[in-house]
C-alpha atoms as a PDB file:
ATOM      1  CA  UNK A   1      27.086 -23.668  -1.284  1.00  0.00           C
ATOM      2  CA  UNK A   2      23.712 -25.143  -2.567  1.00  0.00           C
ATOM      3  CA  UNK A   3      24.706 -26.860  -5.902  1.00  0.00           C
ATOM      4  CA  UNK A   4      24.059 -24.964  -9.505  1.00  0.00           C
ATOM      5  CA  UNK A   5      22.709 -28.430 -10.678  1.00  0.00           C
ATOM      6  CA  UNK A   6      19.323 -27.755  -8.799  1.00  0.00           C
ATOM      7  CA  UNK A   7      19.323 -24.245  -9.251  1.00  0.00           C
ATOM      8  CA  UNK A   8      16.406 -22.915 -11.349  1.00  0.00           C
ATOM      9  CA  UNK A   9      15.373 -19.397 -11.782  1.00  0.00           C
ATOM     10  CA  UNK A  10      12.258 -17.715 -12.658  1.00  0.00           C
ATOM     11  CA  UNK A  11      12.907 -14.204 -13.234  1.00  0.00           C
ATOM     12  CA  UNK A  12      13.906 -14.603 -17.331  1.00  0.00           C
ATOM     13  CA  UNK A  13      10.991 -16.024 -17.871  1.00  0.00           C
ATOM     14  CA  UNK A  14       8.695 -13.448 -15.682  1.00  0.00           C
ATOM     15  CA  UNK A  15      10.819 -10.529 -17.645  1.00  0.00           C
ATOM     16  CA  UNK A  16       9.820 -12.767 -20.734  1.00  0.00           C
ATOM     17  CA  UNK A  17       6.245 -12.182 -19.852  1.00  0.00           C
ATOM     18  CA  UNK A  18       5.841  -8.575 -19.089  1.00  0.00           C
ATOM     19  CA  UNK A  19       7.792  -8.110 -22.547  1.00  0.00           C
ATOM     20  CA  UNK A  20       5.142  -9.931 -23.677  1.00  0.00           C
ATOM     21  CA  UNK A  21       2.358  -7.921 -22.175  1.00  0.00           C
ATOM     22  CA  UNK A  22       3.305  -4.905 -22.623  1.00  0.00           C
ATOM     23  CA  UNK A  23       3.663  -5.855 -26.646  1.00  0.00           C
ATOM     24  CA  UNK A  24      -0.275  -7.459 -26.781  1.00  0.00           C
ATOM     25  CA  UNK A  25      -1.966  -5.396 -24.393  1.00  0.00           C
ATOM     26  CA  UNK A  26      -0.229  -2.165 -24.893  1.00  0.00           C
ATOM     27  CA  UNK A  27      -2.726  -0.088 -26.090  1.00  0.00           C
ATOM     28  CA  UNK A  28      -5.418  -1.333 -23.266  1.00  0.00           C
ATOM     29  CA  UNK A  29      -2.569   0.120 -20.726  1.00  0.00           C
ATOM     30  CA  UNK A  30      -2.362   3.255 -22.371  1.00  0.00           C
ATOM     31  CA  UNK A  31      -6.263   4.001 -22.068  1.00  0.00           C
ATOM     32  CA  UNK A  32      -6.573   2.573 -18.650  1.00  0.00           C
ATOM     33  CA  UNK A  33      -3.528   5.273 -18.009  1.00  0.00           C
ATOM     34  CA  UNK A  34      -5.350   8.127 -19.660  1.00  0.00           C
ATOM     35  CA  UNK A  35      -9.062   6.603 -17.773  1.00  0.00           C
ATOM     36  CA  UNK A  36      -6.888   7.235 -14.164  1.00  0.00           C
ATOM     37  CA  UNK A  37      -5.194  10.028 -15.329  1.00  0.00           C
ATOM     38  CA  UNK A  38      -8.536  12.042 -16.054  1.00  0.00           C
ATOM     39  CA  UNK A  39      -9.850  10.724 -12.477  1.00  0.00           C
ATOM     40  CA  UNK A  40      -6.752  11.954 -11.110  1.00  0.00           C
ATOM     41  CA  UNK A  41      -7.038  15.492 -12.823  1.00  0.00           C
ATOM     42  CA  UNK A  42     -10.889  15.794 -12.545  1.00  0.00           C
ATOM     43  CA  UNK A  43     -10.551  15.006  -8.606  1.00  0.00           C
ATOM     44  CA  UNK A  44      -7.625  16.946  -7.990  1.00  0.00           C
ATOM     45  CA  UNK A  45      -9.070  20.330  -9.829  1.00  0.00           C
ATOM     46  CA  UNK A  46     -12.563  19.389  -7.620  1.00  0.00           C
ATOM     47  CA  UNK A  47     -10.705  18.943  -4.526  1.00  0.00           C
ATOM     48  CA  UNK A  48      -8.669  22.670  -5.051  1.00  0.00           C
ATOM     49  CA  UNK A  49     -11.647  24.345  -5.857  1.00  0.00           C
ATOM     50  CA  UNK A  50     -13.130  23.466  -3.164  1.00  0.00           C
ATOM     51  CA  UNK A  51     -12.368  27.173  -0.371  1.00  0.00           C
ATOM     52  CA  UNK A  52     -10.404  25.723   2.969  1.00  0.00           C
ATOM     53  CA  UNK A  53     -13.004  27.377   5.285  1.00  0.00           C
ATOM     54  CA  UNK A  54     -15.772  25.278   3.372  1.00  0.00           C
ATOM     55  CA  UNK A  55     -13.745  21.796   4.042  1.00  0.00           C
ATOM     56  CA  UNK A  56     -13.306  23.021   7.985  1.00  0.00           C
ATOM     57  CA  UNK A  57     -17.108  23.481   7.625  1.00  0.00           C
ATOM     58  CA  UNK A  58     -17.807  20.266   5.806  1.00  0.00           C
ATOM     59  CA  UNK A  59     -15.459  17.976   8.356  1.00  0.00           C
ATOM     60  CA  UNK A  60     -17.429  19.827  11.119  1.00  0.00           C
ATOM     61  CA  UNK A  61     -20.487  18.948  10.303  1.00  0.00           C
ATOM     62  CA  UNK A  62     -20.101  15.231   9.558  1.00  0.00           C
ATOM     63  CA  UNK A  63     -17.754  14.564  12.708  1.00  0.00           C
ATOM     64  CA  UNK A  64     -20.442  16.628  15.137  1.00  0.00           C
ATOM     65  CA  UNK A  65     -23.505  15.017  12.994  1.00  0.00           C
ATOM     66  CA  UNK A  66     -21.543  11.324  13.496  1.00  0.00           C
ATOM     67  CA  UNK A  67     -20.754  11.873  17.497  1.00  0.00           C
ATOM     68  CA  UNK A  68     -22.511  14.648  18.756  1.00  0.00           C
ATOM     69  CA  UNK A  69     -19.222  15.754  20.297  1.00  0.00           C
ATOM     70  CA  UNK A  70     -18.144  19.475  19.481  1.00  0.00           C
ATOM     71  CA  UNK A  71     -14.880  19.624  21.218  1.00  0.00           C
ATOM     72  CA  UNK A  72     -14.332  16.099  18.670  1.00  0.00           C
ATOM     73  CA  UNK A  73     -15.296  18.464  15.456  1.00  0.00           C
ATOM     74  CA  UNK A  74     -13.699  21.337  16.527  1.00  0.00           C
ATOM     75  CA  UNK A  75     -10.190  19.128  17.358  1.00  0.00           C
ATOM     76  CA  UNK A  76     -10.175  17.973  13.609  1.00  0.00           C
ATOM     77  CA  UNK A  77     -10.577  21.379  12.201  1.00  0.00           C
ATOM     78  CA  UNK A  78      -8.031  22.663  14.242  1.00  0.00           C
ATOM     79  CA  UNK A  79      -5.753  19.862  12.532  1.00  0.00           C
ATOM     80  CA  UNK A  80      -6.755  20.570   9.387  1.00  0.00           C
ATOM     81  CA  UNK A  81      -6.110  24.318   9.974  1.00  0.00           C
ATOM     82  CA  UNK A  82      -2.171  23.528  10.686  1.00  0.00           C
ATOM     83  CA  UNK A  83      -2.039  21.671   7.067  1.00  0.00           C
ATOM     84  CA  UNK A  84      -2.841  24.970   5.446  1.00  0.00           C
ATOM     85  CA  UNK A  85      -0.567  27.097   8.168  1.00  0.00           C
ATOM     86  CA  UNK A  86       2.180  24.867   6.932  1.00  0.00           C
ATOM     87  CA  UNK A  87       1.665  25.794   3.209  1.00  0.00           C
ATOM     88  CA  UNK A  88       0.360  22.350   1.803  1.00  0.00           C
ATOM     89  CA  UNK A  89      -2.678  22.854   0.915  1.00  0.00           C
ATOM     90  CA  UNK A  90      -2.514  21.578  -2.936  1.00  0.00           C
ATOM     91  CA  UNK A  91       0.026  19.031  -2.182  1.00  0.00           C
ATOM     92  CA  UNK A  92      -2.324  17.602   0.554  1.00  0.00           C
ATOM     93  CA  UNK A  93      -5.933  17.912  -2.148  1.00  0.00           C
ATOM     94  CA  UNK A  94      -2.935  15.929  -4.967  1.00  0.00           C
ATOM     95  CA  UNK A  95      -2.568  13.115  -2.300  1.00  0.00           C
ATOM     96  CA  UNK A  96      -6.030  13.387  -1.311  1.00  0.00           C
ATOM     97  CA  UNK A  97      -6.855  13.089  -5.048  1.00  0.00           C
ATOM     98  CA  UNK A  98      -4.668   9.549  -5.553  1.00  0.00           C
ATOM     99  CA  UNK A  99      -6.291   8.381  -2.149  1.00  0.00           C
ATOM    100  CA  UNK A 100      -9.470   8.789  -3.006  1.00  0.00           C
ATOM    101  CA  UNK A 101      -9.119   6.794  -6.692  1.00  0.00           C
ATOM    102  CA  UNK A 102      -6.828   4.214  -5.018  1.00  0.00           C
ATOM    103  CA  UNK A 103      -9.506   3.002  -2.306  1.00  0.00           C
ATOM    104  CA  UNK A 104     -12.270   3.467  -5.576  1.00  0.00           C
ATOM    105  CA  UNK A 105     -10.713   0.941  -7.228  1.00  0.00           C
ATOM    106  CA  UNK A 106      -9.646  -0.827  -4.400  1.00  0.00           C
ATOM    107  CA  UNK A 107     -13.588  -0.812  -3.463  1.00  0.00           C
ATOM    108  CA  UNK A 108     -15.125  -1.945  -7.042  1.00  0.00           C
ATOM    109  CA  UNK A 109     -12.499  -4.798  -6.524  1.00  0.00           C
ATOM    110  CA  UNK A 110     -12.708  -5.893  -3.457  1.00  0.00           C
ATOM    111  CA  UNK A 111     -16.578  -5.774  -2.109  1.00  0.00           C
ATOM    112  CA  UNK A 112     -17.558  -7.940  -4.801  1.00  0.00           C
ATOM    113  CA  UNK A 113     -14.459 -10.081  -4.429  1.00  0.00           C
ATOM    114  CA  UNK A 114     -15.242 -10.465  -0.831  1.00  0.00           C
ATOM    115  CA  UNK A 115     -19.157 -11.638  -1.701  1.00  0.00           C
ATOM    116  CA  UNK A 116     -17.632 -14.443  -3.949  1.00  0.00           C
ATOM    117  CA  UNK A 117     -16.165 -15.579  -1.213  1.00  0.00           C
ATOM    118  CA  UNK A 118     -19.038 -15.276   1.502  1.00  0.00           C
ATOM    119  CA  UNK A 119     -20.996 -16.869  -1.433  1.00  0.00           C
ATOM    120  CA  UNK A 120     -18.783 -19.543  -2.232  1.00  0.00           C
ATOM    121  CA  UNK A 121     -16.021 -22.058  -0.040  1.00  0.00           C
ATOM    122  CA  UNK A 122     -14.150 -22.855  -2.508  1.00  0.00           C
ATOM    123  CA  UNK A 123     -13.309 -19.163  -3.798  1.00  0.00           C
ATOM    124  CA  UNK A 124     -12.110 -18.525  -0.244  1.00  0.00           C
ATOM    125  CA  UNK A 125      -9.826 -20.962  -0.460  1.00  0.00           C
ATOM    126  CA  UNK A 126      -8.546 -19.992  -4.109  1.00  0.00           C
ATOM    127  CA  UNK A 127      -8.739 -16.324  -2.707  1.00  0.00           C
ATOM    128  CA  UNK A 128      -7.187 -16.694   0.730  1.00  0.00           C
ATOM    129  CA  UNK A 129      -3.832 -17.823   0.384  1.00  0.00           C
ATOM    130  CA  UNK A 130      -3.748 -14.908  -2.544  1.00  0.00           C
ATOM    131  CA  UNK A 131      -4.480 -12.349   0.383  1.00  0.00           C
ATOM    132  CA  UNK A 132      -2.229 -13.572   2.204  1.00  0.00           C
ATOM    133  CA  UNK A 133       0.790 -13.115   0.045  1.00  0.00           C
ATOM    134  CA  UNK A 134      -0.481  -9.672  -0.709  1.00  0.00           C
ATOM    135  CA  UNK A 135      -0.507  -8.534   2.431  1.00  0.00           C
ATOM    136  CA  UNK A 136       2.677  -9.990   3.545  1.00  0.00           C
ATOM    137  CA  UNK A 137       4.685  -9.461   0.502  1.00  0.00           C
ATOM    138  CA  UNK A 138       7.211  -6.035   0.989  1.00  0.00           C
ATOM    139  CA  UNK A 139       4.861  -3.330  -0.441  1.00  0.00           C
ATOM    140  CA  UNK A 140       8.444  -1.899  -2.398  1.00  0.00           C
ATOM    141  CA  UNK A 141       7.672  -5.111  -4.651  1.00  0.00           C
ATOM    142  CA  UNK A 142       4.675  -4.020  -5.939  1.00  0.00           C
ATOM    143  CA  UNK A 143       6.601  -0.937  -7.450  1.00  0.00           C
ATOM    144  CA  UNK A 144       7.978  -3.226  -9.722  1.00  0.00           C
ATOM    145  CA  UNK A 145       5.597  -4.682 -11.983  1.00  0.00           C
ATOM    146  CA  UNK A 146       3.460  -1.119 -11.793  1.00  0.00           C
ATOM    147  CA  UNK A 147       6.576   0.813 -13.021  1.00  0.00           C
ATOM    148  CA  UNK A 148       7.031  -1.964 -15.669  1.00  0.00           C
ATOM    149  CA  UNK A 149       3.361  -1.801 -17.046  1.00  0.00           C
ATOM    150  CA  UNK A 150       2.623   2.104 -16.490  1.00  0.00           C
ATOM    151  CA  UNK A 151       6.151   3.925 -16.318  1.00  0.00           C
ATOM    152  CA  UNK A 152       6.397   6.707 -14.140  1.00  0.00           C
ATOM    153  CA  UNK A 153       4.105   8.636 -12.408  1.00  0.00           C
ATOM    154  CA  UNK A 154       0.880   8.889 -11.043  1.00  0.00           C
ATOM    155  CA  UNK A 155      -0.975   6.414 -12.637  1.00  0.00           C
ATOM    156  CA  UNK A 156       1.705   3.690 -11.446  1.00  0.00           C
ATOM    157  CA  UNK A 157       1.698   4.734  -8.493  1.00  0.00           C
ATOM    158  CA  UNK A 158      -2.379   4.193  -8.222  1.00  0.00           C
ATOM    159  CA  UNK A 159      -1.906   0.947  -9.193  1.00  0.00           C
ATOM    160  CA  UNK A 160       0.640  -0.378  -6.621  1.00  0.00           C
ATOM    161  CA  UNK A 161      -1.772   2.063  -4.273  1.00  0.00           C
ATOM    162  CA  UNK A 162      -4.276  -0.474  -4.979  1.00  0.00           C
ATOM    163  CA  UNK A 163      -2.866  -3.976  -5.210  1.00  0.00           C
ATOM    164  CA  UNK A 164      -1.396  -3.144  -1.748  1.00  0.00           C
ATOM    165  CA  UNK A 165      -5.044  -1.826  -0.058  1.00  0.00           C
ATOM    166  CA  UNK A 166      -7.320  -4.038  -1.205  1.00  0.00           C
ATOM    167  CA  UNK A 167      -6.948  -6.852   0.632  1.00  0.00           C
ATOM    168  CA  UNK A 168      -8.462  -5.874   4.270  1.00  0.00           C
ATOM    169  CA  UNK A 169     -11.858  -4.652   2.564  1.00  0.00           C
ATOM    170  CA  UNK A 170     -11.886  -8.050   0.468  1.00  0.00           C
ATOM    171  CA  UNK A 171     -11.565  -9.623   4.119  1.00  0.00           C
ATOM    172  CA  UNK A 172     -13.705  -7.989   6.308  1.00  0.00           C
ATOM    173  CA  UNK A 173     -16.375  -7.886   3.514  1.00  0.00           C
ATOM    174  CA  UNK A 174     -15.896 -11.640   2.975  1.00  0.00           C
ATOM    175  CA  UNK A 175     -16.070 -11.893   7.617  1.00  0.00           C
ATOM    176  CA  UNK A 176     -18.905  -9.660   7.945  1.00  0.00           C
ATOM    177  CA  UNK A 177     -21.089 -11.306   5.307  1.00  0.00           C
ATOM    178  CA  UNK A 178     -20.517 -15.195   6.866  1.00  0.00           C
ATOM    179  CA  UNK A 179     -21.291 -13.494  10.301  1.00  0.00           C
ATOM    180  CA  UNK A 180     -24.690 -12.614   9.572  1.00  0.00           C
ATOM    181  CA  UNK A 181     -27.206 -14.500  11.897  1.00  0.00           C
ATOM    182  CA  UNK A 182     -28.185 -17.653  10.347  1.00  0.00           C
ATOM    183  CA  UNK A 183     -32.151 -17.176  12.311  1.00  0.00           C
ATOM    184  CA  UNK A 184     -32.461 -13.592  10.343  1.00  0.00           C
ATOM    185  CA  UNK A 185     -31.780 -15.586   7.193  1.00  0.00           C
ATOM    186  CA  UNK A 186     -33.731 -18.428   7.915  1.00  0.00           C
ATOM    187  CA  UNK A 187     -36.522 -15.610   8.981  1.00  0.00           C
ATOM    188  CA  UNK A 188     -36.164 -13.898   5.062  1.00  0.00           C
ATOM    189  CA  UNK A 189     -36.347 -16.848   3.165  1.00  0.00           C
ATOM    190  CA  UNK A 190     -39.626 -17.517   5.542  1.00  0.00           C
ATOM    191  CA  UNK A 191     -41.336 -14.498   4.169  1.00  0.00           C
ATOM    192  CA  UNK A 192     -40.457 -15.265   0.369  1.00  0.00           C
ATOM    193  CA  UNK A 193     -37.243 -13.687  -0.344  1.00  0.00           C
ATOM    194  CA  UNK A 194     -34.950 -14.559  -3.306  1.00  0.00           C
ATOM    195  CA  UNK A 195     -31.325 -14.803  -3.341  1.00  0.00           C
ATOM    196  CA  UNK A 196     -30.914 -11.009  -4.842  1.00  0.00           C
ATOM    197  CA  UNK A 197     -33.359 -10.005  -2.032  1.00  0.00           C
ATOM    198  CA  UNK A 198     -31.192 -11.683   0.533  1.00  0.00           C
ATOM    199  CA  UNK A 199     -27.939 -10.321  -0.487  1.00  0.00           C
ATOM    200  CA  UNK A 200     -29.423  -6.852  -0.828  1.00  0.00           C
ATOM    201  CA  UNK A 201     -31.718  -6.615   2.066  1.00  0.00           C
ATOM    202  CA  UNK A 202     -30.330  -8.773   5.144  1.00  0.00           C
ATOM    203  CA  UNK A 203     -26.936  -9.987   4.415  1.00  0.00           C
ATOM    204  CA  UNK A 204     -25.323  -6.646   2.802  1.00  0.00           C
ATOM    205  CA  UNK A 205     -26.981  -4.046   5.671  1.00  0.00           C
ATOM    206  CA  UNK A 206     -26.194  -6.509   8.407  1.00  0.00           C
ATOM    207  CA  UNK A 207     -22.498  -6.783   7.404  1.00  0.00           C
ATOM    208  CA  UNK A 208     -22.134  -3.508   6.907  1.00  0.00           C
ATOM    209  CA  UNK A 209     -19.985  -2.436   9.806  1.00  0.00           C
ATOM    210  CA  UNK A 210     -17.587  -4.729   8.915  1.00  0.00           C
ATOM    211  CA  UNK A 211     -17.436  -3.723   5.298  1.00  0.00           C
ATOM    212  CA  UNK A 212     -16.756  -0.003   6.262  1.00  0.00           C
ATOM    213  CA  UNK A 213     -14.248  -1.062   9.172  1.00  0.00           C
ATOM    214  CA  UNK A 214     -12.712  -2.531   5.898  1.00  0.00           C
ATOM    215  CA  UNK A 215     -13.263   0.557   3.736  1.00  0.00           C
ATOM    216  CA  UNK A 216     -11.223   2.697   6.909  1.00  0.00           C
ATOM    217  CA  UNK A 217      -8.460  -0.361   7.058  1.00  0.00           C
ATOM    218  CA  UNK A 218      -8.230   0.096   2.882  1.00  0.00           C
ATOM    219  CA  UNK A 219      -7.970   3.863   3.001  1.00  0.00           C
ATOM    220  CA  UNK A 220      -5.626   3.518   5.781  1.00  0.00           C
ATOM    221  CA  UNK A 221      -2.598   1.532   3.869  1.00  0.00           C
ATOM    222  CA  UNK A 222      -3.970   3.856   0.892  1.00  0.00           C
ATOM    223  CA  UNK A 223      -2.357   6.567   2.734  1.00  0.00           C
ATOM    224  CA  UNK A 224       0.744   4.533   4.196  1.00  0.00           C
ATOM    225  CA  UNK A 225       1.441   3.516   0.321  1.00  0.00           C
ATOM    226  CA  UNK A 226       1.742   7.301  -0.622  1.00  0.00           C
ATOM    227  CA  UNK A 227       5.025   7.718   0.291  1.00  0.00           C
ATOM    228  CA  UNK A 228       6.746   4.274  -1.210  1.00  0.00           C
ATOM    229  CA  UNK A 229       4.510   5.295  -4.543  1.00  0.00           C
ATOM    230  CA  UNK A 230       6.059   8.471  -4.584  1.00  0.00           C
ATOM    231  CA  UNK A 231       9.792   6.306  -5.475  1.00  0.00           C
ATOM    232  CA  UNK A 232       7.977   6.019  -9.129  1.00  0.00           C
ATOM    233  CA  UNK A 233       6.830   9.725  -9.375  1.00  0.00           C
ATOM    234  CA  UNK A 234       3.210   9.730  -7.526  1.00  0.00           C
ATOM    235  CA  UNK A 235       4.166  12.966  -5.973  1.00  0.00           C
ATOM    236  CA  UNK A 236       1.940  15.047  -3.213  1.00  0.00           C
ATOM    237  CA  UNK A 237       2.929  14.804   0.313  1.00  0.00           C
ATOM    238  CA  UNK A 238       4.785  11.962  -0.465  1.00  0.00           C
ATOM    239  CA  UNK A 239       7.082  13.475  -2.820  1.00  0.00           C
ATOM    240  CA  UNK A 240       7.891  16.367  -0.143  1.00  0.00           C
ATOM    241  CA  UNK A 241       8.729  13.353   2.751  1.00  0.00           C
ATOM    242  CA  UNK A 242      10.981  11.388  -0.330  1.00  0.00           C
ATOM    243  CA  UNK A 243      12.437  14.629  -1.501  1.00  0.00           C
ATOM    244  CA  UNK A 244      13.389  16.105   2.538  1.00  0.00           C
ATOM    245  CA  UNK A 245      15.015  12.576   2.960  1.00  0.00           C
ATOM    246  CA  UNK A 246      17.486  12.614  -0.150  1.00  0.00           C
ATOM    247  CA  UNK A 247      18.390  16.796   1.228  1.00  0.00           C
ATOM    248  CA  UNK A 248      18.205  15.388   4.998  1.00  0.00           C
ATOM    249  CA  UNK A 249      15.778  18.373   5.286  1.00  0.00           C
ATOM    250  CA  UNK A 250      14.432  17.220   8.419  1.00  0.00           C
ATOM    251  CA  UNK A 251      11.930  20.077   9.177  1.00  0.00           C
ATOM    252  CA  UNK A 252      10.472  20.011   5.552  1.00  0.00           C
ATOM    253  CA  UNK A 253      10.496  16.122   6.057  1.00  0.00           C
ATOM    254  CA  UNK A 254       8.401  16.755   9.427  1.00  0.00           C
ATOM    255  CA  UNK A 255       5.747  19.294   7.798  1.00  0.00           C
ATOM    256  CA  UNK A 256       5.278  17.244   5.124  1.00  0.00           C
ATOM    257  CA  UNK A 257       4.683  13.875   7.504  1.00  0.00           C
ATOM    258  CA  UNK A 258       2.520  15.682   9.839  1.00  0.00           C
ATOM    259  CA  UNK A 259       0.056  17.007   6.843  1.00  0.00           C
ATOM    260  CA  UNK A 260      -0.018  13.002   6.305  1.00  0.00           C
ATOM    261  CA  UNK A 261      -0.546  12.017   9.779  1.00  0.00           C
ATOM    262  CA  UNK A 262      -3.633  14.917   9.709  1.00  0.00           C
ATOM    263  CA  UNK A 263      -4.890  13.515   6.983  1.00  0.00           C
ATOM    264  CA  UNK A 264      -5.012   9.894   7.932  1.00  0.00           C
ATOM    265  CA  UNK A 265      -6.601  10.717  11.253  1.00  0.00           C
ATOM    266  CA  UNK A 266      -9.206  13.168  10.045  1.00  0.00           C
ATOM    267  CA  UNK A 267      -9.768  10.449   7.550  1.00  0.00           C
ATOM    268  CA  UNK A 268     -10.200   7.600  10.102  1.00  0.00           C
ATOM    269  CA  UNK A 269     -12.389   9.250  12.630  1.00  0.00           C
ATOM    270  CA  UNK A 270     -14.517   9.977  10.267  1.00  0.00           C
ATOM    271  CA  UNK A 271     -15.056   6.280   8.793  1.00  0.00           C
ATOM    272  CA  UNK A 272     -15.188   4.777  12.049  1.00  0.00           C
ATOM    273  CA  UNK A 273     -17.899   6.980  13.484  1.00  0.00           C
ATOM    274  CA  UNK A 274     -19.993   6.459  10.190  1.00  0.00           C
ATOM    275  CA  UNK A 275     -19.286   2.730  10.882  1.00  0.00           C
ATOM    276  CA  UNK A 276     -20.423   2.926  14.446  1.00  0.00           C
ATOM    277  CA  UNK A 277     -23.467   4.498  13.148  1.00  0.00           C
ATOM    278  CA  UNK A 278     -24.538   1.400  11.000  1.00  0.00           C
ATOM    279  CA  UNK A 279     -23.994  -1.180  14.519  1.00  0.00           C
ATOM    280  CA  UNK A 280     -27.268  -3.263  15.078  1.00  0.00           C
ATOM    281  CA  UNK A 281     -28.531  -2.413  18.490  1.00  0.00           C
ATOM    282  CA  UNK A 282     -27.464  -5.544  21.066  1.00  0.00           C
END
């Protein structure tokens, strides 16, 4: 047995903290909570509204506009078709809704997070090893210090959504920026442009494949987080999967996974083809 001489523990003092937090910046987390919570609502109401033939029509027309394939739109209609057969409609457009914030967030953090360190070596190594514990940490953990902050609910649940997502855009935006050709730099700054001009003009367009490969990868674990978040009251489709698995209701367990499965595939052939779309020509 290791001896209790050397033993030291750091979770009083991490409890010691939060207490702490939540006493100085309590009333910042209580208007950050109401700022998701109206996203949440505003999307959620937008996304109902919104008839089920006009979303076939609408995922149509971008996946035969993006490949030029029919049989490829009409497959992910059909798929969306068995998510309303199956009765979960407005729990899929609720999990839709906490998606769609999640990789938001997860986007105003990361892309610019991911030109600090294209801009700069020493952020990437600050950053790096940070990404690296994120993404291998459990993703249960991050249930703990979002319940702590936020309570239950949704707004908790965005936030774990988040911290557990935003790593592969922050990557991929951070790879596809330092791969730009350094003769198609060289060639801007030959014809007079600035460092804004640069970022905004060459480096961003030319890495953008690899920023939306990172945008699909983000939305991706967005949608695996859906049903841990759901342990601290997120709800929609994962709430049906967590609630079938306490009954053992394995047939409402499998609707409710396959409406997920639809949705990250629709989801994912979608933002690959519109990444395809933006490769430079070899």
């Amino acid at each position: 047995m290791f001896p209790e001489l050397f033993q030291f523990h750091i979770a009083p003092y991490i409890d010691n903290f939060v207490q702490w937090l939540l006493h100085a910046c309590g009333p910042a987390f209580s208007a950050f909570t109401k700022l998701v919570m109206s996203w949440l609502i505003g999307i959620e109401y937008g996304l109902i509204a919104i008839p089920w033939w006009a979303w076939l029509i609408l995922v149509g027309v971008i996946a035969w506009r993006q490949t030029r394939r029919w049989q490829f739109a009409l497959g992910l209609c059909l798929m969306v078709v068995t998510i309303g057969v199956l009765g979960l409609w407005e729990v899929t457009m609720e999990t839709l809704s906490i998606v769609i914030v999640s990789v938001i967030f997860s986007l105003i953090i990361g892309i610019p997070l991911g030109i600090l360190m294209s801009e700069s070596d020493r952020s990437s190594a600050l950053l790096t090893p940070l990404l690296d514990a994120m993404q291998t940490m459990p993703s249960f953990v991050y249930l703990i210090p979002a319940l702590m902050l936020f309570g239950l609910g949704k707004v908790p649940g965005v936030v774990a959504t988040v911290i557990y997502a935003v790593p592969p855009v922050v990557r991929l935006t951070n790879l596809g920026m330092r791969q730009v050709s350094e003769s198609v730099q060289e060639a801007a700054l030959a014809f007079g442009a600035d460092r804004w001009q640069m970022l905004k003009e060459v480096r961003l367009p030319l890495a953008m494949p690899s920023i939306l490969a990172g945008v699909n990868q983000t939305t991706m674990m967005a949608l695996s987080m859906i049903v841990i978040a759901s342990m601290i009251g997120a709800g929609g489709l994962g709430g049906k999967v967590l609630f079938a698995t306490n009954r053992i209701a394995v047939g409402d367990g499998f609707e409710a996974g396959w409406a997920i499965v639809v949705l990250a595939i629709v989801i994912d052939r979608l933002t690959q083809s519109l990444a395809h779309r933006w490769q430079v020509p070899s």
